[in-house]
PDB file of N, CA and C in Angstrom:
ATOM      1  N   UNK A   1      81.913  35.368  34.219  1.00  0.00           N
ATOM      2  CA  UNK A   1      80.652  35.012  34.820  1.00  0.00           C
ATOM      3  C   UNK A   1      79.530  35.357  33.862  1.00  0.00           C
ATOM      4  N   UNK A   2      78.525  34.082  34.238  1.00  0.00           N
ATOM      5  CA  UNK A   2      77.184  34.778  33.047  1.00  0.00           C
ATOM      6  C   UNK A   2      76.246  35.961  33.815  1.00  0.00           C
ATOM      7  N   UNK A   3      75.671  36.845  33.304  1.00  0.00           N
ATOM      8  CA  UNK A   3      74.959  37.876  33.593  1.00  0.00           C
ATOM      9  C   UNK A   3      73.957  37.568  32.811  1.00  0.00           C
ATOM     10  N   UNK A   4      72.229  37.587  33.197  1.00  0.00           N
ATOM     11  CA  UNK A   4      71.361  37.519  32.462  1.00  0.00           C
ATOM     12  C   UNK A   4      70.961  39.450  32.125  1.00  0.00           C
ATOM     13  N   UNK A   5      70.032  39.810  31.051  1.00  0.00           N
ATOM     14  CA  UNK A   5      70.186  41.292  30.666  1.00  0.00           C
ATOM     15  C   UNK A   5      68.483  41.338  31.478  1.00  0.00           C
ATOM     16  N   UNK A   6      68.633  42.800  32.413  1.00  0.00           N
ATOM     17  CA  UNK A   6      68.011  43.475  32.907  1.00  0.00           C
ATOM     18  C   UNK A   6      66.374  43.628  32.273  1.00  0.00           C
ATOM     19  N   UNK A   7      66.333  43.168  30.872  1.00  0.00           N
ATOM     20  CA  UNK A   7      64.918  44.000  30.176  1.00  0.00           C
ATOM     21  C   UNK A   7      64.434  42.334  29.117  1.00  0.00           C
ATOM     22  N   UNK A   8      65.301  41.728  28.494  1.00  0.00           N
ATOM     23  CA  UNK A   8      64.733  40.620  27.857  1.00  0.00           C
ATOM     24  C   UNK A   8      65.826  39.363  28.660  1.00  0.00           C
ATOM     25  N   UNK A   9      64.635  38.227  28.552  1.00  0.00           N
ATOM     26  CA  UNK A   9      64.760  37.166  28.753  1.00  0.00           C
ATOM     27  C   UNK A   9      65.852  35.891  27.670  1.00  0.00           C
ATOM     28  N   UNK A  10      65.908  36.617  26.803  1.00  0.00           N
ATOM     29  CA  UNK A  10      66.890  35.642  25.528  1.00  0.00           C
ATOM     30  C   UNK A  10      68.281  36.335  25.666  1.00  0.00           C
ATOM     31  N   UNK A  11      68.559  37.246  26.003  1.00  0.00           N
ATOM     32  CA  UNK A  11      69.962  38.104  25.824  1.00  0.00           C
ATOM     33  C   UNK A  11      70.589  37.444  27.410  1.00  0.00           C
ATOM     34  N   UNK A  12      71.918  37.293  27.269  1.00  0.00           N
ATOM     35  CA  UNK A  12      72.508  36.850  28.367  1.00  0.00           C
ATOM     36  C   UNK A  12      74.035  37.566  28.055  1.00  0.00           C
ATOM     37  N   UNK A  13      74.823  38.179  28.741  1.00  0.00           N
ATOM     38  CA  UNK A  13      75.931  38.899  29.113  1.00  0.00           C
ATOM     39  C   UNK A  13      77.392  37.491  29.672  1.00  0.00           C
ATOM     40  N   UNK A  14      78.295  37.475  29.228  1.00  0.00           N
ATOM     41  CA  UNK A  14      79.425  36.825  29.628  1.00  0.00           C
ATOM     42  C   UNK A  14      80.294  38.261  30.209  1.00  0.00           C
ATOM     43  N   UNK A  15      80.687  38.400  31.463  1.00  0.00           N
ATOM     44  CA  UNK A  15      81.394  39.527  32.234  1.00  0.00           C
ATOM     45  C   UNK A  15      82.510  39.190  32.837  1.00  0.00           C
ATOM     46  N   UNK A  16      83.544  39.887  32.590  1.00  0.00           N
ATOM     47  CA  UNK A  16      84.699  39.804  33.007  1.00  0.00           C
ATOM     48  C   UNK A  16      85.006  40.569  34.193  1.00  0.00           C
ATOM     49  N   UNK A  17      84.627  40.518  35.881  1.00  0.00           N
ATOM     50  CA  UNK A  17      84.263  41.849  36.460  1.00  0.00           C
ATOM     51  C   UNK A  17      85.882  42.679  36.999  1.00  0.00           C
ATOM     52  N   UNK A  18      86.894  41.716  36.314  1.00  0.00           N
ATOM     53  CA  UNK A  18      88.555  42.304  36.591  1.00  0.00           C
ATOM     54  C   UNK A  18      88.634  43.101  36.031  1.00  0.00           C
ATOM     55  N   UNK A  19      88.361  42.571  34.265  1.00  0.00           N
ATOM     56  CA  UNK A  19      88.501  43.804  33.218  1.00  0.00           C
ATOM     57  C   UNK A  19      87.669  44.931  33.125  1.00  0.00           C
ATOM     58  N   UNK A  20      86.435  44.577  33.359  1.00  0.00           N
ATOM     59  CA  UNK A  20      84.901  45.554  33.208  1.00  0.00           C
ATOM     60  C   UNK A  20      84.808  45.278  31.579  1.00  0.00           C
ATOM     61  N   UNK A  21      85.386  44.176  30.981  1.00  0.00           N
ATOM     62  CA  UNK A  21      84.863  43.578  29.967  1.00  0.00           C
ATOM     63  C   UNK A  21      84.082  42.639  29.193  1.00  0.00           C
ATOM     64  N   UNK A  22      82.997  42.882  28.793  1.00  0.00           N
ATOM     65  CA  UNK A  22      81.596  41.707  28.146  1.00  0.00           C
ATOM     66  C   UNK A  22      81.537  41.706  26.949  1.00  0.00           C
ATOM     67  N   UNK A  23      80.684  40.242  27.129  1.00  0.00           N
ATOM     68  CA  UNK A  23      79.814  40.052  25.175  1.00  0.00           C
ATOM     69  C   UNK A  23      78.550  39.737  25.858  1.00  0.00           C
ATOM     70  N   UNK A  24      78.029  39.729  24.526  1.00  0.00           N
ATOM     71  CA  UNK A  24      76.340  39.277  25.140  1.00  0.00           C
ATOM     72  C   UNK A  24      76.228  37.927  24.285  1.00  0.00           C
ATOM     73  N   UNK A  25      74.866  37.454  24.238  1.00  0.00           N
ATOM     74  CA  UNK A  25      74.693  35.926  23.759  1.00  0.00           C
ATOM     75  C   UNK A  25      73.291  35.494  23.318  1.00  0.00           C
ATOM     76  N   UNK A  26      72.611  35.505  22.713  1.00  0.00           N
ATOM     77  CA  UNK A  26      71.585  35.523  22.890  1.00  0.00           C
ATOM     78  C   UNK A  26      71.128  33.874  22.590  1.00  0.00           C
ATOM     79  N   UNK A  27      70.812  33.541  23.896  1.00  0.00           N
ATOM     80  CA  UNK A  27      70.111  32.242  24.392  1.00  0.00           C
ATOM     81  C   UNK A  27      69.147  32.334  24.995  1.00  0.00           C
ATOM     82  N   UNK A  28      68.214  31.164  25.358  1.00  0.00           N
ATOM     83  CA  UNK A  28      67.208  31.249  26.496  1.00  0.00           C
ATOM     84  C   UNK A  28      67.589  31.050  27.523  1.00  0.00           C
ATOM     85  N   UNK A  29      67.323  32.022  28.319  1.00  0.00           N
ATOM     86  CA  UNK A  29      67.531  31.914  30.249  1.00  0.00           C
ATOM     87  C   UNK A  29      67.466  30.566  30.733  1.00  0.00           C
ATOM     88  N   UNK A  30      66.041  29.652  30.547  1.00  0.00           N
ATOM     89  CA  UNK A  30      65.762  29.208  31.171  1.00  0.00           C
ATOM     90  C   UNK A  30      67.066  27.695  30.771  1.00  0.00           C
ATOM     91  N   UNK A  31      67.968  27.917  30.320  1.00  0.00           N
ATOM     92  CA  UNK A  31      68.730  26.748  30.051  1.00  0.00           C
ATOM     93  C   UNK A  31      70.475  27.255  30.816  1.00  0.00           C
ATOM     94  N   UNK A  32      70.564  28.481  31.071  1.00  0.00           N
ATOM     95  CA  UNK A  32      71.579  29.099  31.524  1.00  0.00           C
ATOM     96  C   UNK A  32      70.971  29.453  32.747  1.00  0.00           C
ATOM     97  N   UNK A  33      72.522  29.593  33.766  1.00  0.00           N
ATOM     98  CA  UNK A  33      72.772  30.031  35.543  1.00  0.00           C
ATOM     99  C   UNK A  33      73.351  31.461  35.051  1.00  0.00           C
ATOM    100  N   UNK A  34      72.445  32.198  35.471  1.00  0.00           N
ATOM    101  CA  UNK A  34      73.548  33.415  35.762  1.00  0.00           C
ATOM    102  C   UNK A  34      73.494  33.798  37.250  1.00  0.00           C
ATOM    103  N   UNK A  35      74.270  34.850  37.470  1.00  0.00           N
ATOM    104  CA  UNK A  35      74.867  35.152  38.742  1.00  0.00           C
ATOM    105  C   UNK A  35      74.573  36.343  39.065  1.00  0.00           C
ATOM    106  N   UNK A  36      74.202  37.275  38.352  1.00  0.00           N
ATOM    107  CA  UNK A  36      73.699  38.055  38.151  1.00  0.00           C
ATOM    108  C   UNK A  36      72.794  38.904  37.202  1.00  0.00           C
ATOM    109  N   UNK A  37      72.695  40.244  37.159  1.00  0.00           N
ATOM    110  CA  UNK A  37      71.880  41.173  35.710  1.00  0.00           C
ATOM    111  C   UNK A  37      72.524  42.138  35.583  1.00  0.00           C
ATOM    112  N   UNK A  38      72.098  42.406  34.254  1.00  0.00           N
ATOM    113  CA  UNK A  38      73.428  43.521  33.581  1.00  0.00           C
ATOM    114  C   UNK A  38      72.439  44.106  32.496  1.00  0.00           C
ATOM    115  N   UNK A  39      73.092  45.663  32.303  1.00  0.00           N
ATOM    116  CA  UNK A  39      72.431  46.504  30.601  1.00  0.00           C
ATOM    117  C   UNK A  39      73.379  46.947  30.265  1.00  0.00           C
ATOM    118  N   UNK A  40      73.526  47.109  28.997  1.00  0.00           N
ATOM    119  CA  UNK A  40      74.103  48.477  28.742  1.00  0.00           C
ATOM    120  C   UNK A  40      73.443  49.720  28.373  1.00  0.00           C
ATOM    121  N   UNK A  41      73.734  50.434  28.770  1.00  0.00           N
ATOM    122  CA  UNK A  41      72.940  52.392  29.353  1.00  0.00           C
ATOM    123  C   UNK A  41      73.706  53.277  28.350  1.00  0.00           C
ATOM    124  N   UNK A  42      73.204  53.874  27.724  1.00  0.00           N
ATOM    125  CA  UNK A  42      74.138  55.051  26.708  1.00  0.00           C
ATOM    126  C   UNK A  42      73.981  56.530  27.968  1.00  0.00           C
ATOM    127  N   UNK A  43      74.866  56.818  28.129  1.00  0.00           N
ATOM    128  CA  UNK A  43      75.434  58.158  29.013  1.00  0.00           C
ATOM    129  C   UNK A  43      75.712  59.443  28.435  1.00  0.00           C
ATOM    130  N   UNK A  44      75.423  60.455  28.436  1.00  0.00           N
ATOM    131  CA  UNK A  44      75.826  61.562  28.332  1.00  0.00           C
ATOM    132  C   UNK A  44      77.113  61.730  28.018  1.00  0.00           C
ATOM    133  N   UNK A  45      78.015  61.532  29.749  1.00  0.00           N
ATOM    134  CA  UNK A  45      79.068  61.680  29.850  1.00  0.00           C
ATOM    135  C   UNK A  45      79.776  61.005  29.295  1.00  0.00           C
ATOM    136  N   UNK A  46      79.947  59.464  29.295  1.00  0.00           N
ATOM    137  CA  UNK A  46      80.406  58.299  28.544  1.00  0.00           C
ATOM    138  C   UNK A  46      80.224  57.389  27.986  1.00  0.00           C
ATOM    139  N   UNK A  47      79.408  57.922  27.042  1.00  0.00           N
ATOM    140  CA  UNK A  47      78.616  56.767  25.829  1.00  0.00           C
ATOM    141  C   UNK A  47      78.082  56.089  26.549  1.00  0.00           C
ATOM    142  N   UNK A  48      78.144  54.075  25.673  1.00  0.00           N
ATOM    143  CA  UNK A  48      77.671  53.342  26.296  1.00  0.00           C
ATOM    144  C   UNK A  48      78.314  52.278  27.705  1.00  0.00           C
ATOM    145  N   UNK A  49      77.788  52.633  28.632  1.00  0.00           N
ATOM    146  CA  UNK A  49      78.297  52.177  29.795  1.00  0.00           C
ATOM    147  C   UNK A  49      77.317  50.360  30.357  1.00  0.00           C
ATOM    148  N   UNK A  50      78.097  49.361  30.633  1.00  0.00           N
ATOM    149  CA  UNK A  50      77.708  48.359  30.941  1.00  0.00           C
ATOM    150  C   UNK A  50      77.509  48.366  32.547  1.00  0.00           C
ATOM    151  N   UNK A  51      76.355  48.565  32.974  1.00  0.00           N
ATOM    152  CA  UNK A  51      76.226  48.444  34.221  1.00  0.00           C
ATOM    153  C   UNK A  51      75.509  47.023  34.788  1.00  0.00           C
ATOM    154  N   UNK A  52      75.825  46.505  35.895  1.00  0.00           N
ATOM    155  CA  UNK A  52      75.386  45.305  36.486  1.00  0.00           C
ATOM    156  C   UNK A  52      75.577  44.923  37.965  1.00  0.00           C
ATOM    157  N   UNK A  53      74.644  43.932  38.288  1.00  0.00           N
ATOM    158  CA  UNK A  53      74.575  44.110  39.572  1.00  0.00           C
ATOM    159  C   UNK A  53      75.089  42.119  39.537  1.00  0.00           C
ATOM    160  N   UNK A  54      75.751  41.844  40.672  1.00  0.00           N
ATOM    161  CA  UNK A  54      75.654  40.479  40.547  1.00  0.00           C
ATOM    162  C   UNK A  54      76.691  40.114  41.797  1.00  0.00           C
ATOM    163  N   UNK A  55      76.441  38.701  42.093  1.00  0.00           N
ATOM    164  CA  UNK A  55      77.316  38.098  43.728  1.00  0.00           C
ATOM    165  C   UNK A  55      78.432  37.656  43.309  1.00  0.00           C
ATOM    166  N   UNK A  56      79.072  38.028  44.010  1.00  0.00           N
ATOM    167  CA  UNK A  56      81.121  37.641  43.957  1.00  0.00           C
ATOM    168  C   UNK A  56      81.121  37.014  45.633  1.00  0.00           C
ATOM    169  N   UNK A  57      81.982  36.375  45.756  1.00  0.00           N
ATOM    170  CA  UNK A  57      82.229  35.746  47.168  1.00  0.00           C
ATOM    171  C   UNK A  57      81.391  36.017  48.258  1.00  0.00           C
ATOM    172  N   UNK A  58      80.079  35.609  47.739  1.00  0.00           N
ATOM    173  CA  UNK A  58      79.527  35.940  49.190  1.00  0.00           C
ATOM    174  C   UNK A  58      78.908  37.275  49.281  1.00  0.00           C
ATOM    175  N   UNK A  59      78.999  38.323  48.549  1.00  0.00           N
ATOM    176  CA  UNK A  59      79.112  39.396  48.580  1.00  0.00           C
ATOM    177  C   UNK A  59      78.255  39.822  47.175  1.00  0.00           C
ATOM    178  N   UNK A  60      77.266  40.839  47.446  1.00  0.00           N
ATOM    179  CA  UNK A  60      76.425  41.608  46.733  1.00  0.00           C
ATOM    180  C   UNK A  60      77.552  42.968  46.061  1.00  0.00           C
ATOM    181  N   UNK A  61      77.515  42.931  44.792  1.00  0.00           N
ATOM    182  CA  UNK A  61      78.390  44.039  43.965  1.00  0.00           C
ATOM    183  C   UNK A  61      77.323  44.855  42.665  1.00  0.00           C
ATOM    184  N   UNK A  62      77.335  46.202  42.924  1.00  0.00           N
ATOM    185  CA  UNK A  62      77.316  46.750  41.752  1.00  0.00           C
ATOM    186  C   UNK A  62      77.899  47.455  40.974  1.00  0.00           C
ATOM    187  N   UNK A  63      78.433  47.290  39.770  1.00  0.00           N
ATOM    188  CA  UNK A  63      79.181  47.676  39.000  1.00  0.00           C
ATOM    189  C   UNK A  63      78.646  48.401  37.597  1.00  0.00           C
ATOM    190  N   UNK A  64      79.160  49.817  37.590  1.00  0.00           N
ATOM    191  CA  UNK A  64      79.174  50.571  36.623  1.00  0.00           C
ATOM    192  C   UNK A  64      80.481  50.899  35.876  1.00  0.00           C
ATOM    193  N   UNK A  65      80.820  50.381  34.529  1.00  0.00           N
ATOM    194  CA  UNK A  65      82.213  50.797  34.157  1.00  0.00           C
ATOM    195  C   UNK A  65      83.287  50.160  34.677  1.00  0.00           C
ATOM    196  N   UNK A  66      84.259  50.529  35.034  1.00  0.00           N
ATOM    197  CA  UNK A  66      85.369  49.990  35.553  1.00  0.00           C
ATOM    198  C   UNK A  66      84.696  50.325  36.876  1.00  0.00           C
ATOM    199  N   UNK A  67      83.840  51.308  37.676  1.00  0.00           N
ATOM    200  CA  UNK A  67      83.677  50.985  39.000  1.00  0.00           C
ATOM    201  C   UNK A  67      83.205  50.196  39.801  1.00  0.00           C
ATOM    202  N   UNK A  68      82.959  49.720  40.930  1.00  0.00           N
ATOM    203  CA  UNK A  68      82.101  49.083  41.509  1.00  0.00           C
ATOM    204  C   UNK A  68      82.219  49.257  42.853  1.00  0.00           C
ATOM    205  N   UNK A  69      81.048  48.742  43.266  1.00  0.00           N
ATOM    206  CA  UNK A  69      80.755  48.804  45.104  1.00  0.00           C
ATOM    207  C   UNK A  69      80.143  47.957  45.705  1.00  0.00           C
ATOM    208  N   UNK A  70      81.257  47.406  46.343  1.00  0.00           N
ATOM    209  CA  UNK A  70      80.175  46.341  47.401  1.00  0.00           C
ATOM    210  C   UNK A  70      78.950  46.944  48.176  1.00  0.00           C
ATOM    211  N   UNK A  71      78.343  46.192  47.701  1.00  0.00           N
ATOM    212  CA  UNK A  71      76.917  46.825  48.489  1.00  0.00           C
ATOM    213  C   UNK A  71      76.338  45.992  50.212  1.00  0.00           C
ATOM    214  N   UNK A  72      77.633  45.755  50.648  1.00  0.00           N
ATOM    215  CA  UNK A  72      77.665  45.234  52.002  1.00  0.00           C
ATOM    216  C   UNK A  72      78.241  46.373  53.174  1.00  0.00           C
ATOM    217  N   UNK A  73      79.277  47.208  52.261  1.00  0.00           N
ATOM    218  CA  UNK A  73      80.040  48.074  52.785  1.00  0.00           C
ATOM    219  C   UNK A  73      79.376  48.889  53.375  1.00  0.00           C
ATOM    220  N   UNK A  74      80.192  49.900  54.448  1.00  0.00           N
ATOM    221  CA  UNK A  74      79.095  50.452  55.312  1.00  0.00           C
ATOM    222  C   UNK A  74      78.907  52.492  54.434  1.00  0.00           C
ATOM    223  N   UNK A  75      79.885  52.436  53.967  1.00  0.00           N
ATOM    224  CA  UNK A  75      80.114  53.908  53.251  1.00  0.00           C
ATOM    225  C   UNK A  75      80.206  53.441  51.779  1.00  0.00           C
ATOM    226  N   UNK A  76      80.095  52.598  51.133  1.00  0.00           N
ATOM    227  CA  UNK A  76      79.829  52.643  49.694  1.00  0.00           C
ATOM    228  C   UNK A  76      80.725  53.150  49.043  1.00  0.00           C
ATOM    229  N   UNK A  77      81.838  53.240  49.375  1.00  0.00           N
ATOM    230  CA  UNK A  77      82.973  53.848  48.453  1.00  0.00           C
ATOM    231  C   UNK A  77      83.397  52.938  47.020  1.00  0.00           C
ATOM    232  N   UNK A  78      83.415  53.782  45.937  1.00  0.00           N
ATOM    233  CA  UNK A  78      83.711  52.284  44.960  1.00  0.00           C
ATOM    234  C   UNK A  78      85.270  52.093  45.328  1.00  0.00           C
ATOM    235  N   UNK A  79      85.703  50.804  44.498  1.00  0.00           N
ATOM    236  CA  UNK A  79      86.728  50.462  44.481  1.00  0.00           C
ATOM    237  C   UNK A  79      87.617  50.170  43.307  1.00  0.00           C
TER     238      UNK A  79
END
C-alpha cells in the first residue's frame, strides 16, 4: 500500500503492513492515492522505527514496528 510521509509533501512510503516492511519514493502527492501517513522516528530503544497510521478493511490501524492496533478496538491491545 502507498503511504504518503507525515512532514513533506514529495516523499511517499510503499508499506508492506504483513511484513512491517517499506521504501520511500519521492514523487508528488498530488499525482499518487495513498491510504494512509507514515515517518520514520529514530528511538532510543530501537533505532529507526517506521511508524504509520492508515485504513485496512474498513478499519482505522496504527502501526509502530512490527506492532499495530486497530484503533476501532475497544482495549487497544496490539496485535
Amino acid at each position: 500500500m502507498r503511504l504518503g510521509n507525515w512532514g513533506t509533501v514529495w516523499l511517499d512510503f510503499e508499506f508492506d503492513p504483513r511484513t512491517s516492511g517499506y521504501s520511500y519514493r519521492i514523487a508528488p502527492r498530488r499525482k499518487r492515492i495513498v491510504c494512509g501517513f507514515g515517518a520514520v522516528e529514530r528511538t532510543v530503544e530501537h533505532g529507526s522505527v517506521f511508524f504509520c497510521l492508515y485504513r485496512s478493511n474498513e478499519r482505522l490501524v496504527f502501526q509502530a514496528g512490527e506492532r499495530r492496533w486497530w484503533l476501532d478496538a475497544v482495549d487497544l491491545r496490539p496485535t
